[in-house]
N, C-alpha and C. Protein backbone atom coordinates (compact mmCIF):
# COMPACT_ATOMS: atom_id res chain seq x y z
N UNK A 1 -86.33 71.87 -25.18
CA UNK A 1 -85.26 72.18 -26.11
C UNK A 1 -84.98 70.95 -26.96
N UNK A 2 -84.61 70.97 -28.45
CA UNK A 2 -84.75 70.36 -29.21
C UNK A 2 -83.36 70.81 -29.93
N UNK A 3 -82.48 69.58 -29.81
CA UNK A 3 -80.85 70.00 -30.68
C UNK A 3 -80.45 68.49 -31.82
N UNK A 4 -80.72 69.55 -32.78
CA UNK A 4 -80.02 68.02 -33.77
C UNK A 4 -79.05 68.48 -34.48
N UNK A 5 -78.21 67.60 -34.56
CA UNK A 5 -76.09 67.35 -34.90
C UNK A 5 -76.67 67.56 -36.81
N UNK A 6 -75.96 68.04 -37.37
CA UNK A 6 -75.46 67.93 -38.74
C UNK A 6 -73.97 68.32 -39.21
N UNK A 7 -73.67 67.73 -40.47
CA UNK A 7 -72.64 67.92 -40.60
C UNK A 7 -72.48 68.44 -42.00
N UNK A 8 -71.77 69.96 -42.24
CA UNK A 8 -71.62 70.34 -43.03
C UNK A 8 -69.86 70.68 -43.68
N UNK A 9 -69.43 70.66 -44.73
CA UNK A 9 -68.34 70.86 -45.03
C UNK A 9 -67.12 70.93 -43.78
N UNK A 10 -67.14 69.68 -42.81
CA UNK A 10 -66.61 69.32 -42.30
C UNK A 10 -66.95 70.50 -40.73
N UNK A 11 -67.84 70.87 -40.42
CA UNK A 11 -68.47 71.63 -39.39
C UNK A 11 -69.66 70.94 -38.73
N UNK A 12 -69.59 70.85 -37.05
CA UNK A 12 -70.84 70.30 -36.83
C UNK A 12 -72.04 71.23 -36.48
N UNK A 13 -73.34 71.40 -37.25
CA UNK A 13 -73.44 72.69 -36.94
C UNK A 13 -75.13 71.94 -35.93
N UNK A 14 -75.03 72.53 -34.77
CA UNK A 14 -76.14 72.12 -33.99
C UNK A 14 -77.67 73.09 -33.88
N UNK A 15 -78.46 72.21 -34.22
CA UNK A 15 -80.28 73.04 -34.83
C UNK A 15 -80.80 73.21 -33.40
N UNK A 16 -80.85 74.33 -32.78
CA UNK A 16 -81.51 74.75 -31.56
C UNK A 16 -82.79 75.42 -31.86
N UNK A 17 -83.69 74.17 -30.54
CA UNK A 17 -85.14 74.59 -30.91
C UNK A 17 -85.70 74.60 -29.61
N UNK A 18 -86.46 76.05 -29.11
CA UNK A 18 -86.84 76.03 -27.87
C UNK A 18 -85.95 76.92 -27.12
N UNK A 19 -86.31 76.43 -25.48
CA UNK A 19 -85.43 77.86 -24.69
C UNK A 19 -84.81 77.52 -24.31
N UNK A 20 -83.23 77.95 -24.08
CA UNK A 20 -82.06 77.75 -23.43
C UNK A 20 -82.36 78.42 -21.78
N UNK A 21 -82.78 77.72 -21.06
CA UNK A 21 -83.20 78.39 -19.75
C UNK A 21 -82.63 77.24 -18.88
N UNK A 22 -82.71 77.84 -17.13
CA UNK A 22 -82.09 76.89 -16.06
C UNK A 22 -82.93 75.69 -16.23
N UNK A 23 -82.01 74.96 -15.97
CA UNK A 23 -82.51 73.35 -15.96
C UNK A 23 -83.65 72.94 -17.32
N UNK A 24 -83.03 73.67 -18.08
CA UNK A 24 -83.55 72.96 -19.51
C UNK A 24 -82.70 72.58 -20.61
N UNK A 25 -82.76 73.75 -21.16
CA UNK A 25 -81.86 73.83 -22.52
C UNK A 25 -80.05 74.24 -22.03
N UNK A 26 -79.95 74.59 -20.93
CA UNK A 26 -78.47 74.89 -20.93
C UNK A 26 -78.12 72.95 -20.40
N UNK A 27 -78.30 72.58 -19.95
CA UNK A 27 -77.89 71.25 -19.50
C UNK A 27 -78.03 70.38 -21.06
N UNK A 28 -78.90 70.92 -22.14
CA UNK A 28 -78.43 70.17 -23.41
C UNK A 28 -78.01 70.46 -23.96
N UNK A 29 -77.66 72.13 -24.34
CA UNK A 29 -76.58 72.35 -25.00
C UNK A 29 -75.16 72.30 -24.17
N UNK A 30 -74.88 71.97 -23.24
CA UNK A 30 -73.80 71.41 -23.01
C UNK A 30 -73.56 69.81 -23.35
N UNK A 31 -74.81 69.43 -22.84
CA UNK A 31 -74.40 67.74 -23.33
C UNK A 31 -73.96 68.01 -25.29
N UNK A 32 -74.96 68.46 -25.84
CA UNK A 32 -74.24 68.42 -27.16
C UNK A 32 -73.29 69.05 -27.33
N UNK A 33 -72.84 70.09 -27.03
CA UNK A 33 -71.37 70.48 -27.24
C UNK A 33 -70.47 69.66 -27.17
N UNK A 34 -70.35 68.85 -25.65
CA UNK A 34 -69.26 67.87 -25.35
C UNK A 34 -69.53 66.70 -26.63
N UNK A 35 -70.95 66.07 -26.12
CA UNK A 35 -71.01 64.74 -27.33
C UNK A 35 -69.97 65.38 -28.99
N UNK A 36 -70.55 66.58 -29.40
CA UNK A 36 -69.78 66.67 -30.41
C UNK A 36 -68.09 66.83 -30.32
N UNK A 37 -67.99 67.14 -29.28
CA UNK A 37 -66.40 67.22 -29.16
C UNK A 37 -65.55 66.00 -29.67
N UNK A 38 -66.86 64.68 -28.32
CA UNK A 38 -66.02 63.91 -28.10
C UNK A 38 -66.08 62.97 -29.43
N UNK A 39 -67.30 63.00 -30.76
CA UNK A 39 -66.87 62.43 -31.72
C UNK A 39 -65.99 63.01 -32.48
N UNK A 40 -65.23 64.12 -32.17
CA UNK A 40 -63.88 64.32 -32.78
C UNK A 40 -64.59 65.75 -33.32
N UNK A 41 -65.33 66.77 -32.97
CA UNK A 41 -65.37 67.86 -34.17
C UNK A 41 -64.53 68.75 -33.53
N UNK A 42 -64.12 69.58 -34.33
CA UNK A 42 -63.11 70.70 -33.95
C UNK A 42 -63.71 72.16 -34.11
N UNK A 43 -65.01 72.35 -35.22
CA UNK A 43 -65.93 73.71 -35.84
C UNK A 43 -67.24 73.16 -35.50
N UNK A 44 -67.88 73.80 -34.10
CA UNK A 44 -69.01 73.58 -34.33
C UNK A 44 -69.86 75.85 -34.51
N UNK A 45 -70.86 75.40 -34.70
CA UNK A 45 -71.37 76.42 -35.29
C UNK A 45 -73.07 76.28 -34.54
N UNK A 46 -73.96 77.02 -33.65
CA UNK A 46 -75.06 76.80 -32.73
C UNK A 46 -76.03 77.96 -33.44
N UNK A 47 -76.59 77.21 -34.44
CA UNK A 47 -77.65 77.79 -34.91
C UNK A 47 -78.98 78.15 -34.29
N UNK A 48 -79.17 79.24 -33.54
CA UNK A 48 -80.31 79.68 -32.63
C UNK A 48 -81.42 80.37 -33.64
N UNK A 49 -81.53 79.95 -34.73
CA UNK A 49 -82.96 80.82 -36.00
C UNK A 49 -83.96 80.56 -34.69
N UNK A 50 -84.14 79.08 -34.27
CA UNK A 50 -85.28 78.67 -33.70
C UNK A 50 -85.61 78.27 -31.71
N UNK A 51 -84.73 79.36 -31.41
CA UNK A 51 -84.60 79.94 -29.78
C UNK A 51 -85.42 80.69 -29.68
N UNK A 52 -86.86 80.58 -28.58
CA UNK A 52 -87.37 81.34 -28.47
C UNK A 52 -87.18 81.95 -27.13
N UNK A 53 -86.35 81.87 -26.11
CA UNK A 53 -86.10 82.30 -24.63
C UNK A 53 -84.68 82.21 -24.33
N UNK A 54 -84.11 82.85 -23.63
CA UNK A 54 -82.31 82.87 -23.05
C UNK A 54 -82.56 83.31 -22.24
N UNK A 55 -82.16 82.57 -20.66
CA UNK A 55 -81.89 83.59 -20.04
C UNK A 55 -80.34 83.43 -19.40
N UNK A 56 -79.94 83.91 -18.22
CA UNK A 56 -79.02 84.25 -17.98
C UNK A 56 -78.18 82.63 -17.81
N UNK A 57 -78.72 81.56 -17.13
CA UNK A 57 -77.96 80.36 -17.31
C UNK A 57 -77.64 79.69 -18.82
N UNK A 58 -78.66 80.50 -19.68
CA UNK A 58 -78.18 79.67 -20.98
C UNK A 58 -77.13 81.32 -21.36
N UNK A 59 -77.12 81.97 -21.49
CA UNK A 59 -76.21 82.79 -21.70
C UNK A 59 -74.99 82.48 -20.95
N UNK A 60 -74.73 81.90 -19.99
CA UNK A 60 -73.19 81.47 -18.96
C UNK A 60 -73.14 79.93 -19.63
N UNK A 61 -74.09 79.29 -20.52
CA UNK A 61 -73.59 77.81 -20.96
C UNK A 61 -73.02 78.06 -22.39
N UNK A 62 -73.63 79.23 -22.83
CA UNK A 62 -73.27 79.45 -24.66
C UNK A 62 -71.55 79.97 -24.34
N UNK A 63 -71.44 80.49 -22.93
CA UNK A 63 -69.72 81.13 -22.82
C UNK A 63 -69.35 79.90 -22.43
N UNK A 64 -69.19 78.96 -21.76
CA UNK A 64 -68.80 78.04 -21.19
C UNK A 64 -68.52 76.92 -22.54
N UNK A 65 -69.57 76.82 -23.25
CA UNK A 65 -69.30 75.93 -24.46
C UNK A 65 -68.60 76.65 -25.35
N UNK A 66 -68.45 77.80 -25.33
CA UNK A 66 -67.42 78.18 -26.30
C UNK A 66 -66.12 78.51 -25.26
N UNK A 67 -65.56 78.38 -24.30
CA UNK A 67 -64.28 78.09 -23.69
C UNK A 67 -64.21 76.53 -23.72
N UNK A 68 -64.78 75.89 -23.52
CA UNK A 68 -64.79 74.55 -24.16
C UNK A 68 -64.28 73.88 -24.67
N UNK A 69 -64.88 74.34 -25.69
CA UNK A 69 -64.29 74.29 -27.17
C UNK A 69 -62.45 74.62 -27.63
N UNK A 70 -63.07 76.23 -27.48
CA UNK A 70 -61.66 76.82 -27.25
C UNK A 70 -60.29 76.04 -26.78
N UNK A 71 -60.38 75.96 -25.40
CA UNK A 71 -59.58 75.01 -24.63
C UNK A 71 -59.10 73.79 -25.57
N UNK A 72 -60.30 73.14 -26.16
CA UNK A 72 -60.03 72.07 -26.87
C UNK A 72 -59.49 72.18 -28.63
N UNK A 73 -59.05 73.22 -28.54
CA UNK A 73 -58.40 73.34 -30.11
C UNK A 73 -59.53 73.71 -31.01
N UNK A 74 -60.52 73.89 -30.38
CA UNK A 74 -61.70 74.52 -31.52
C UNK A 74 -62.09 75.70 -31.78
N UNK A 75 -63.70 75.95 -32.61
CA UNK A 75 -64.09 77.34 -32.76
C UNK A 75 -65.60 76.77 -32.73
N UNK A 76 -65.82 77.83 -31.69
CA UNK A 76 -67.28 77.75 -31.98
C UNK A 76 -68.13 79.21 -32.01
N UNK A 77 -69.01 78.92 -33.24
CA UNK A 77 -69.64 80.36 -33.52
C UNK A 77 -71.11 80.57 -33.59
N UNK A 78 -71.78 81.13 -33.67
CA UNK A 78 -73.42 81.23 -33.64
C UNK A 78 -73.86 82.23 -34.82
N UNK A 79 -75.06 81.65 -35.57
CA UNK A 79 -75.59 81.60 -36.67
C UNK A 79 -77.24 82.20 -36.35
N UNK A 80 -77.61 82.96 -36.78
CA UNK A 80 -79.23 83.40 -36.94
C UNK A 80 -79.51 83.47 -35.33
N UNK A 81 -79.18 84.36 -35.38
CA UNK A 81 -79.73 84.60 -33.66
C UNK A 81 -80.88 85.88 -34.02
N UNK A 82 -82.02 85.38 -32.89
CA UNK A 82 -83.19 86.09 -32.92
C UNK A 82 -82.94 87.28 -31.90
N UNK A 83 -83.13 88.62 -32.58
CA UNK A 83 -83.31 89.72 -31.81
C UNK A 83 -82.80 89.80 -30.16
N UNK A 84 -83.86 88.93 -29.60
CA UNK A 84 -84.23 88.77 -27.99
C UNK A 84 -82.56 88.34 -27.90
N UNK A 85 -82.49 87.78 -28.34
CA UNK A 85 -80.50 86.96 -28.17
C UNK A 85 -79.82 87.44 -28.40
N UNK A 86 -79.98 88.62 -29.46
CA UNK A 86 -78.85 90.11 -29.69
C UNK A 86 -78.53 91.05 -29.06
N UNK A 87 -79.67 91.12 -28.58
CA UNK A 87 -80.14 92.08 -27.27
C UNK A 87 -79.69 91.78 -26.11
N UNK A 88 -79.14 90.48 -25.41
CA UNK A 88 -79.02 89.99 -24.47
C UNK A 88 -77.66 90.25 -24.70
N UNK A 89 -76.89 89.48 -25.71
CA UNK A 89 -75.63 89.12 -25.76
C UNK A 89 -75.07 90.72 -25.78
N UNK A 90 -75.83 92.04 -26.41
CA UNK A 90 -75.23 93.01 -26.39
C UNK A 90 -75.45 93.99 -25.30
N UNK A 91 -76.49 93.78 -24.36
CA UNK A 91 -76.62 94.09 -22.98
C UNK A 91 -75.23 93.39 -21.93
N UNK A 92 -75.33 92.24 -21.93
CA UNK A 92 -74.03 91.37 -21.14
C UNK A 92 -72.62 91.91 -21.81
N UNK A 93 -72.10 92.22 -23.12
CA UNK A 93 -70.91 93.40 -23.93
C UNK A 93 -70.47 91.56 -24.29
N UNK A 94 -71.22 90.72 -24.59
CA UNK A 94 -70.32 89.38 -24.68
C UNK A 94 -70.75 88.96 -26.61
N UNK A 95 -71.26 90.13 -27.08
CA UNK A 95 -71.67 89.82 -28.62
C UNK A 95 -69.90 90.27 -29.16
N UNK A 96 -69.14 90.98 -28.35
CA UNK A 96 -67.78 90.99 -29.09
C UNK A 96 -67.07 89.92 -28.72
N UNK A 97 -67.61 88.82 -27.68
CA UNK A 97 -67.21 87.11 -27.44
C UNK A 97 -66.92 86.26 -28.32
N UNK A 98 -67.64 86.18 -29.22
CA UNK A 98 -68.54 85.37 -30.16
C UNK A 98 -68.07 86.12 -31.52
N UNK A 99 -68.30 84.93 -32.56
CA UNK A 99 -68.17 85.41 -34.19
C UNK A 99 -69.55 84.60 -33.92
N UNK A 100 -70.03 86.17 -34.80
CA UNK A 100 -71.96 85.69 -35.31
C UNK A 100 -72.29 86.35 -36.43
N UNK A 101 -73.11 85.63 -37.33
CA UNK A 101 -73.42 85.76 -38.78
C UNK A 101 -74.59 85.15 -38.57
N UNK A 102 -74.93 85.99 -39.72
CA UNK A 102 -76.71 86.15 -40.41
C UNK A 102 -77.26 84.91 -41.00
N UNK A 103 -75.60 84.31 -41.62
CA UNK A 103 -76.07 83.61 -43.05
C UNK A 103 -75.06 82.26 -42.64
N UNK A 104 -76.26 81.16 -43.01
CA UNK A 104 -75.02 80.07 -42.34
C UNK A 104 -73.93 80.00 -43.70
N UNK A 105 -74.16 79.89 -44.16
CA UNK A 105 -73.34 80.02 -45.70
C UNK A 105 -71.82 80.83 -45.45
N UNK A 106 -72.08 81.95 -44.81
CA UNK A 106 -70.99 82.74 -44.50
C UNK A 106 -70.45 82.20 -43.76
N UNK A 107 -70.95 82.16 -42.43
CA UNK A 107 -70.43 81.30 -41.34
C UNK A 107 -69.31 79.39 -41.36
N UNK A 108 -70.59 78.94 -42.30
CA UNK A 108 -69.43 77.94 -42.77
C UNK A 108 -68.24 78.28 -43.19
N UNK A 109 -68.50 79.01 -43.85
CA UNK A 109 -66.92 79.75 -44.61
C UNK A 109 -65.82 80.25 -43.98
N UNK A 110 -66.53 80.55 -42.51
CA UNK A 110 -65.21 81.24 -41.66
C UNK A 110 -64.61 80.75 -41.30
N UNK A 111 -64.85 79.16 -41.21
CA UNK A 111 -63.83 78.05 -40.12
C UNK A 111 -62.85 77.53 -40.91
């Protein structure tokens, strides 16, 4: 798994590359969630275009980082999610969890 920080119109929006699976990608998208917290962001936004696997531990870290967040006065939302991740999130009933958009453009706009 491969996550790099950017910063857009005051949003940190994080580039996920690879699989969010046990003992991979959920142990870094939590480390980046927090790291971004703790440099002060309040909107982060987890761009999955480039996720190719989820399974059920990265699906309990994407809820966990968004109570997180939450807890911490924030919003966090997800951007370009691939099929396999739509499918999941709407099998688990947790895609009405989440604000998710097609278009990061939009998505910036919501925070």
């Amino acid at each position: 798994m491969q996550i790099t920080s950017r910063q857009v119109s005051g949003v940190t929006v994080l580039d996920m590359k690879g699989k969010i699976t046990i003992g991979v990608g959920d142990v870094q998208l939590r480390e980046a969630v927090h790291e971004a917290l703790e440099s002060g962001a309040k909107n982060i936004l987890l761009n999955l275009a480039s996720v190719s696997v989820i399974d059920s531990a990265g699906i309990g870290e994407l809820v966990s980082s968004y109570t997180h967040v939450a807890n911490r006065g924030g919003k966090l939302k997800l951007v370009n999610l691939p099929p396999k991740i739509t499918y999941m999130l709407q099998v688990t009933q947790l895609i009405s969890v989440f604000e998710v958009f097609d278009d990061e453009e939009e998505a910036l706009a919501s925070f």
